[in-house]
N, C-alpha and C. Protein backbone atom coordinates (compact mmCIF):
# COMPACT_ATOMS: atom_id res chain seq x y z
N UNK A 1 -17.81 -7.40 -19.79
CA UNK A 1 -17.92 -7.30 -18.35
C UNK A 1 -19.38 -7.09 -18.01
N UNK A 2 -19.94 -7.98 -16.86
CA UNK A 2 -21.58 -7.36 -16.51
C UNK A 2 -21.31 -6.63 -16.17
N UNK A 3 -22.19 -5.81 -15.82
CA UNK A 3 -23.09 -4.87 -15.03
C UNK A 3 -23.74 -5.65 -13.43
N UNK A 4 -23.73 -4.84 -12.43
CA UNK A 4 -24.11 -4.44 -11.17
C UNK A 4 -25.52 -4.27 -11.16
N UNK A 5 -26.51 -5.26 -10.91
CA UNK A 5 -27.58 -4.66 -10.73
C UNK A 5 -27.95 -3.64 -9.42
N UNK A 6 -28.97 -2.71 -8.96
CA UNK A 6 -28.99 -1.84 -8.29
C UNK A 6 -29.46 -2.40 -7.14
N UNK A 7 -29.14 -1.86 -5.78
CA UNK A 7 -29.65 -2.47 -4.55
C UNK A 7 -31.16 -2.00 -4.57
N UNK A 8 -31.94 -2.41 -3.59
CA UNK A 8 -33.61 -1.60 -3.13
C UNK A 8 -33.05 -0.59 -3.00
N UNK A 9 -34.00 0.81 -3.31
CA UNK A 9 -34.00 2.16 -3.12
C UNK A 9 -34.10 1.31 -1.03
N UNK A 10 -33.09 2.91 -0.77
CA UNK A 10 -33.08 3.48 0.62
C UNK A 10 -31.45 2.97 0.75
N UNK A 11 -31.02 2.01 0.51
CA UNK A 11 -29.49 1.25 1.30
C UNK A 11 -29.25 1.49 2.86
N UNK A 12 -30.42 0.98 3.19
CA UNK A 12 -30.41 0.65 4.63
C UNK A 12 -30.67 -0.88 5.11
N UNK A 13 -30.44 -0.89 6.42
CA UNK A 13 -30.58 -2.10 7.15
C UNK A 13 -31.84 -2.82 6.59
N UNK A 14 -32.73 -2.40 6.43
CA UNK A 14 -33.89 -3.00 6.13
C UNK A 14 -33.82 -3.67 4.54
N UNK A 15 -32.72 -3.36 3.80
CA UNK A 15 -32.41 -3.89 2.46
C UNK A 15 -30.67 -4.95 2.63
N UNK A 16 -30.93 -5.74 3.34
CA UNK A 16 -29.84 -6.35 3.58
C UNK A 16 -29.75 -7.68 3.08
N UNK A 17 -30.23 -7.82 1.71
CA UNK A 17 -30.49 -9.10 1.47
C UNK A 17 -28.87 -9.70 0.99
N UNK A 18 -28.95 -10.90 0.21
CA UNK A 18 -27.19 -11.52 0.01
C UNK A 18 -27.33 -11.22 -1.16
N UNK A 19 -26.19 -11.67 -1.60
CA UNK A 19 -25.48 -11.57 -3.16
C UNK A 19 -25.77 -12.41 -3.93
N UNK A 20 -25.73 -12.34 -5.19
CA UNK A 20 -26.27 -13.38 -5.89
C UNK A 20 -24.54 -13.86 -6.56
N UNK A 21 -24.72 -15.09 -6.97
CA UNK A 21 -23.69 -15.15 -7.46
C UNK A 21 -22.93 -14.48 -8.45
N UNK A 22 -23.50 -14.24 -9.52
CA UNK A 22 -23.08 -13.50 -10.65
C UNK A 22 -22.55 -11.84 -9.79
N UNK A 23 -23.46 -11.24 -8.57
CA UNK A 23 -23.20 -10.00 -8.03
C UNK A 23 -21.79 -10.39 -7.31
N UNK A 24 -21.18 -11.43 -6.72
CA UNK A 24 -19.88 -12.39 -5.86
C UNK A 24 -18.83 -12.19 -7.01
N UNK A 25 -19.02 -12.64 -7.94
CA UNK A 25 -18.04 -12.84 -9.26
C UNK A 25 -17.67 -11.23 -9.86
N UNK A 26 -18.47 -10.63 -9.45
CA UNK A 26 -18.22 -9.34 -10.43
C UNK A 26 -17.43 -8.36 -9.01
N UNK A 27 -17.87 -8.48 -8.00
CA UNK A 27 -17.10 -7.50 -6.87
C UNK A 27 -15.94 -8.38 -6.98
N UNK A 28 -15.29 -9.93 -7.09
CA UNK A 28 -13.86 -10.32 -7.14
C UNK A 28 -13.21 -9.63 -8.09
N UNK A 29 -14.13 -9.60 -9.31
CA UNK A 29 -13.20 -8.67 -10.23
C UNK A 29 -13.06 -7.08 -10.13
N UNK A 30 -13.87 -6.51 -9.44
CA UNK A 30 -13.48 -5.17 -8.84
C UNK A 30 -12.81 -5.10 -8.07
N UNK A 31 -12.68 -6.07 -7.25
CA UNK A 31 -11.89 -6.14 -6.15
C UNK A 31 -9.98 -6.23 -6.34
N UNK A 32 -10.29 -7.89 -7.55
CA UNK A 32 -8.94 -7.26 -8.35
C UNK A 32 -8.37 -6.58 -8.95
N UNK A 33 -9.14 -5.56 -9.55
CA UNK A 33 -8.98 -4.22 -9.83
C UNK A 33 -7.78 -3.66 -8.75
N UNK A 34 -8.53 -3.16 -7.73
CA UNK A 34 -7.82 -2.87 -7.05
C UNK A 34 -5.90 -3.09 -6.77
N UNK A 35 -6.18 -4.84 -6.36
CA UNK A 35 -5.47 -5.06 -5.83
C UNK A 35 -3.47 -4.57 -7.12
N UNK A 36 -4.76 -4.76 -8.51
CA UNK A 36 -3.98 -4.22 -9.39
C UNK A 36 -3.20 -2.82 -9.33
N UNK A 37 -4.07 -2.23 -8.98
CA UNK A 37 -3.43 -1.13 -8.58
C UNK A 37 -2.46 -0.72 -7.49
N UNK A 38 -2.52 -1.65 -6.11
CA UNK A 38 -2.02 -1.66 -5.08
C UNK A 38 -0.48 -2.30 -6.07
N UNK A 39 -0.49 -2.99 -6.69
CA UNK A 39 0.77 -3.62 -6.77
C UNK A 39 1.91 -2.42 -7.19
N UNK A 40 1.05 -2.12 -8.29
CA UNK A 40 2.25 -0.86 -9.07
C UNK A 40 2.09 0.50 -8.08
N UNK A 41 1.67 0.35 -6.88
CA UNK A 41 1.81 1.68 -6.27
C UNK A 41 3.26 1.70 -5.24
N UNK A 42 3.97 0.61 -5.69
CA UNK A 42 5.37 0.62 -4.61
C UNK A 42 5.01 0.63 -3.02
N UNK A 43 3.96 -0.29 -2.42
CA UNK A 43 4.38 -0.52 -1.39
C UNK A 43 4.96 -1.58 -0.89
N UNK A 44 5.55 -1.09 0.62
CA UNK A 44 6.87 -2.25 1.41
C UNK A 44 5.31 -3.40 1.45
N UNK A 45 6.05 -4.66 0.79
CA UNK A 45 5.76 -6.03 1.06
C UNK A 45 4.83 -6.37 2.39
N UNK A 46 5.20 -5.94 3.66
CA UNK A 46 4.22 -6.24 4.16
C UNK A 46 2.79 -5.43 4.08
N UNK A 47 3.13 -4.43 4.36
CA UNK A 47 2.04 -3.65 3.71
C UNK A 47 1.24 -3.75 2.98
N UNK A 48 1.49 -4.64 1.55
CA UNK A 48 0.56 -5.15 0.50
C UNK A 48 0.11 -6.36 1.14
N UNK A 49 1.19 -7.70 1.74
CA UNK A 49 0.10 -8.79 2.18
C UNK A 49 -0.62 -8.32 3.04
N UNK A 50 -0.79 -6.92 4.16
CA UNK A 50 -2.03 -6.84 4.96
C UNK A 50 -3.01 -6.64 4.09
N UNK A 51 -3.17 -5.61 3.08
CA UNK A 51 -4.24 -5.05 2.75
C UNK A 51 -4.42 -6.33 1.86
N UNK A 52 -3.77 -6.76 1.05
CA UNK A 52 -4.56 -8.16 0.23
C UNK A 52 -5.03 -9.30 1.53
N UNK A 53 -4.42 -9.42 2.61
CA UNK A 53 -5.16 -10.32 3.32
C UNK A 53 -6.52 -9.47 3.60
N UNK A 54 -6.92 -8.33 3.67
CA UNK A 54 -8.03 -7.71 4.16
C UNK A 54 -8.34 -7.67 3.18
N UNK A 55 -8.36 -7.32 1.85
CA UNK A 55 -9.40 -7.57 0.88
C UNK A 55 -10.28 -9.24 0.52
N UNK A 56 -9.07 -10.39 0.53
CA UNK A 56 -9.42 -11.38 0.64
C UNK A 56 -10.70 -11.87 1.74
N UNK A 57 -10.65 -11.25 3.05
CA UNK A 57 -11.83 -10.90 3.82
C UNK A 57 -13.22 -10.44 3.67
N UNK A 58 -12.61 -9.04 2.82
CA UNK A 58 -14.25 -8.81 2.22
C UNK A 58 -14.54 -9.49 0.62
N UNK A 59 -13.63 -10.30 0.14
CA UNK A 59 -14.22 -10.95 -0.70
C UNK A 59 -14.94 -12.15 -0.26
N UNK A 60 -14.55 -12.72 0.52
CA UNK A 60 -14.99 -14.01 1.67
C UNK A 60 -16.71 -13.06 2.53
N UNK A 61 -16.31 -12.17 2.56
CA UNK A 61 -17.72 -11.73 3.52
C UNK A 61 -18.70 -11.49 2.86
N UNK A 62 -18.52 -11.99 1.02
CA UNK A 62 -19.97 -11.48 0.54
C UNK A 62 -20.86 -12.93 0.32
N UNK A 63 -20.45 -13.80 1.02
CA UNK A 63 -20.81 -15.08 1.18
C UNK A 63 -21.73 -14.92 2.81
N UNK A 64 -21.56 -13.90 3.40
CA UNK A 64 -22.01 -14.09 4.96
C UNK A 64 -22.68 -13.18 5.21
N UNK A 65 -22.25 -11.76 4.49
CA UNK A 65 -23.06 -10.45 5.19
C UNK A 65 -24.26 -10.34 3.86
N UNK A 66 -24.84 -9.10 4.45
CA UNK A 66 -26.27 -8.79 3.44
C UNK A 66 -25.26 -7.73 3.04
N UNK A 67 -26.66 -7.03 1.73
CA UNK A 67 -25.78 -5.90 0.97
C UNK A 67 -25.36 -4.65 2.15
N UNK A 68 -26.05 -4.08 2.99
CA UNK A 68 -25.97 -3.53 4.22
C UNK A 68 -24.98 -3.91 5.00
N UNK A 69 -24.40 -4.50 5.12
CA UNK A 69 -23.39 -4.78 6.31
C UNK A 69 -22.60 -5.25 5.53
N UNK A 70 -22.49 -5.89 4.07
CA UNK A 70 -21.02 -5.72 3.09
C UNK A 70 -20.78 -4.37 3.00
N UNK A 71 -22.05 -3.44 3.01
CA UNK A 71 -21.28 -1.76 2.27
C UNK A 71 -20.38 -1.21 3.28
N UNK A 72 -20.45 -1.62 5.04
CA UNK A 72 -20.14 -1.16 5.55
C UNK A 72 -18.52 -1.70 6.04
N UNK A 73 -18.53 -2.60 5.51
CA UNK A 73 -17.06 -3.15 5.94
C UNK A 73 -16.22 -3.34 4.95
N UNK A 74 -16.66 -2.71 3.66
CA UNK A 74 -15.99 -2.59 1.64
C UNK A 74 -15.18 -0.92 2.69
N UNK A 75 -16.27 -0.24 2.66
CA UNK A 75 -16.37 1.26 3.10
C UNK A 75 -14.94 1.32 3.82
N UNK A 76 -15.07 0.76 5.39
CA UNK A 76 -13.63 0.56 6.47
C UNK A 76 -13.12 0.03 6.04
N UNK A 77 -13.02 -1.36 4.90
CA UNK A 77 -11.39 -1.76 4.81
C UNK A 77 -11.08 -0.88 3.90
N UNK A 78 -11.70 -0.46 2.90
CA UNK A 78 -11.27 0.09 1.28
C UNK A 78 -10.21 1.88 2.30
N UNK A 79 -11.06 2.18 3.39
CA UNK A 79 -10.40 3.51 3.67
C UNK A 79 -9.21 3.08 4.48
N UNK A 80 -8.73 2.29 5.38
CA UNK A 80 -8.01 1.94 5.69
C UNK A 80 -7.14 1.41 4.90
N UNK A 81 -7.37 0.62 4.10
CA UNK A 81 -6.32 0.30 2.94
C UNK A 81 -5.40 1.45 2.29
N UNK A 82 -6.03 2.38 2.36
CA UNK A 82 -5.55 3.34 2.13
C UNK A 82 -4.51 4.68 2.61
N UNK A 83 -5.10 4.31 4.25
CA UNK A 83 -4.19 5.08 4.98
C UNK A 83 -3.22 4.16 5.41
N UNK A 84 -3.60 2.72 5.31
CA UNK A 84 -2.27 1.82 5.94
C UNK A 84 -0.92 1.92 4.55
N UNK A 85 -1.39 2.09 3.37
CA UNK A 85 -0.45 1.96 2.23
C UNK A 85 0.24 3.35 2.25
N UNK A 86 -0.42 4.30 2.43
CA UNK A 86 0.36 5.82 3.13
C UNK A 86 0.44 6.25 1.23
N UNK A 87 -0.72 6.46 0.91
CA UNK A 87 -1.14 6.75 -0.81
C UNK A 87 -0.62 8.11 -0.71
N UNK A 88 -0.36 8.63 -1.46
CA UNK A 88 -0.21 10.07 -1.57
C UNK A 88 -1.90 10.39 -1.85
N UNK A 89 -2.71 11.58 -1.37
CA UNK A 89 -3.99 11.86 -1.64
C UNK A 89 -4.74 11.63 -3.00
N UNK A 90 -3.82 11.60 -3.91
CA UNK A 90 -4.82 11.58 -5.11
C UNK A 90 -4.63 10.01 -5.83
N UNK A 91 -3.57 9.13 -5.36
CA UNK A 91 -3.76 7.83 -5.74
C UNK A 91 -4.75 7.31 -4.49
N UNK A 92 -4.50 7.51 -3.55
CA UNK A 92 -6.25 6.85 -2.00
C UNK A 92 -7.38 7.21 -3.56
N UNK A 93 -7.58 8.41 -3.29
CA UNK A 93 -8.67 9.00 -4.09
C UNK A 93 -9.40 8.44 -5.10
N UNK A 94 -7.99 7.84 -5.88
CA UNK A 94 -8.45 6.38 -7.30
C UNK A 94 -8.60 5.40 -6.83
N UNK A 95 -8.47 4.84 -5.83
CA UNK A 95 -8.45 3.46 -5.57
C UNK A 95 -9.68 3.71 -5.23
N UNK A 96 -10.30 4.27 -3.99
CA UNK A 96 -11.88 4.37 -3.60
C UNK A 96 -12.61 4.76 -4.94
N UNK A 97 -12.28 5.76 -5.60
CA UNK A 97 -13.65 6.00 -7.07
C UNK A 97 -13.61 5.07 -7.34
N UNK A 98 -12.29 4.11 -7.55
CA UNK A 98 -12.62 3.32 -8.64
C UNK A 98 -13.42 2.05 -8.62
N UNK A 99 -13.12 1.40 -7.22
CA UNK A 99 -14.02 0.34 -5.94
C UNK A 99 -15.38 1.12 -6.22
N UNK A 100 -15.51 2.24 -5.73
CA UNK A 100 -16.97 2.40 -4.78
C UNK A 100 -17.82 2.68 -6.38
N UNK A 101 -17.32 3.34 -7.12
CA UNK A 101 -17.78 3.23 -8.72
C UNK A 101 -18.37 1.87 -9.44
N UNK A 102 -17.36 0.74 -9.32
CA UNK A 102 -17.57 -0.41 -10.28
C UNK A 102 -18.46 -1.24 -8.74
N UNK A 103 -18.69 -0.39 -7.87
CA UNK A 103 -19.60 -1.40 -7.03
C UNK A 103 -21.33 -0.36 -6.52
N UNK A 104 -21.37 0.55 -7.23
CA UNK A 104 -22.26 1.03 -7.09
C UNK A 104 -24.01 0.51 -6.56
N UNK A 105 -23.99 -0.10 -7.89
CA UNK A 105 -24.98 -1.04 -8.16
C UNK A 105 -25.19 -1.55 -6.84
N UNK A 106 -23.96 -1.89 -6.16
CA UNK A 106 -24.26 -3.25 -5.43
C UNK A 106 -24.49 -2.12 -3.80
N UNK A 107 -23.78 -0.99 -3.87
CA UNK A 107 -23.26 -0.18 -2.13
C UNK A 107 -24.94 0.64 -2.33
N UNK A 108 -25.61 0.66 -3.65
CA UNK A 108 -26.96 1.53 -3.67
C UNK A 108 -26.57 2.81 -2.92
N UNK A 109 -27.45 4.14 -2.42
CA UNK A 109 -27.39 5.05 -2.28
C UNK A 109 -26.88 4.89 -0.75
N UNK A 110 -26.12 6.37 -0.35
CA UNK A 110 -25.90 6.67 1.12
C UNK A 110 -24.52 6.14 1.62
């Protein structure tokens, strides 16, 4: 598996550059991570096609946004995903470490 290279020190607006491809390929597979996990967590059917249609979104948005304005809409869907699936607190809890972890590199500091 690569590695995440690190954003510019600060992770602000002013560091909003795009993704490189190899950085696109490696958040799909974090991303499916996830969705791995969403499966075996027993939620009602619709519930899972929202949040996989909203992840499919921010996998599609790292084609459009900079690293700055992907961190910020990984951030709102990844927490919402969470309260829409109705996690008990400590499975939410894994799903975000485990996203905001294997995407570090890419969300940089803040």
């Amino acid at each position: 598996m690569g590695t995440l290279p690190d954003v510019a020190e600060g992770g602000d607006s002013d560091h909003n550059e795009p993704f490189s491809r190899e950085e696109v390929r490696l958040i799909g597979e974090r991303v499916d991570r996830v969705r791995g996990l969403l499966e075996v967590a027993s939620l009602a059917p619709d519930v899972l096609a929202d949040v996989n249609k909203k992840l499919d979104h921010l996998i599609e948005a790292t084609d459009r946004l900079g690293r700055f304005d992907w961190r910020a809409l990984a951030v709102g869907i990844l927490f919402e995903a969470a309260l829409a699936a109705a996690f008990d607190p400590s499975r939410a809890r894994q799903m975000m470490e485990m996203v905001l972890v294997g995407l570090r590199g890419l969300l940089g500091p803040g």
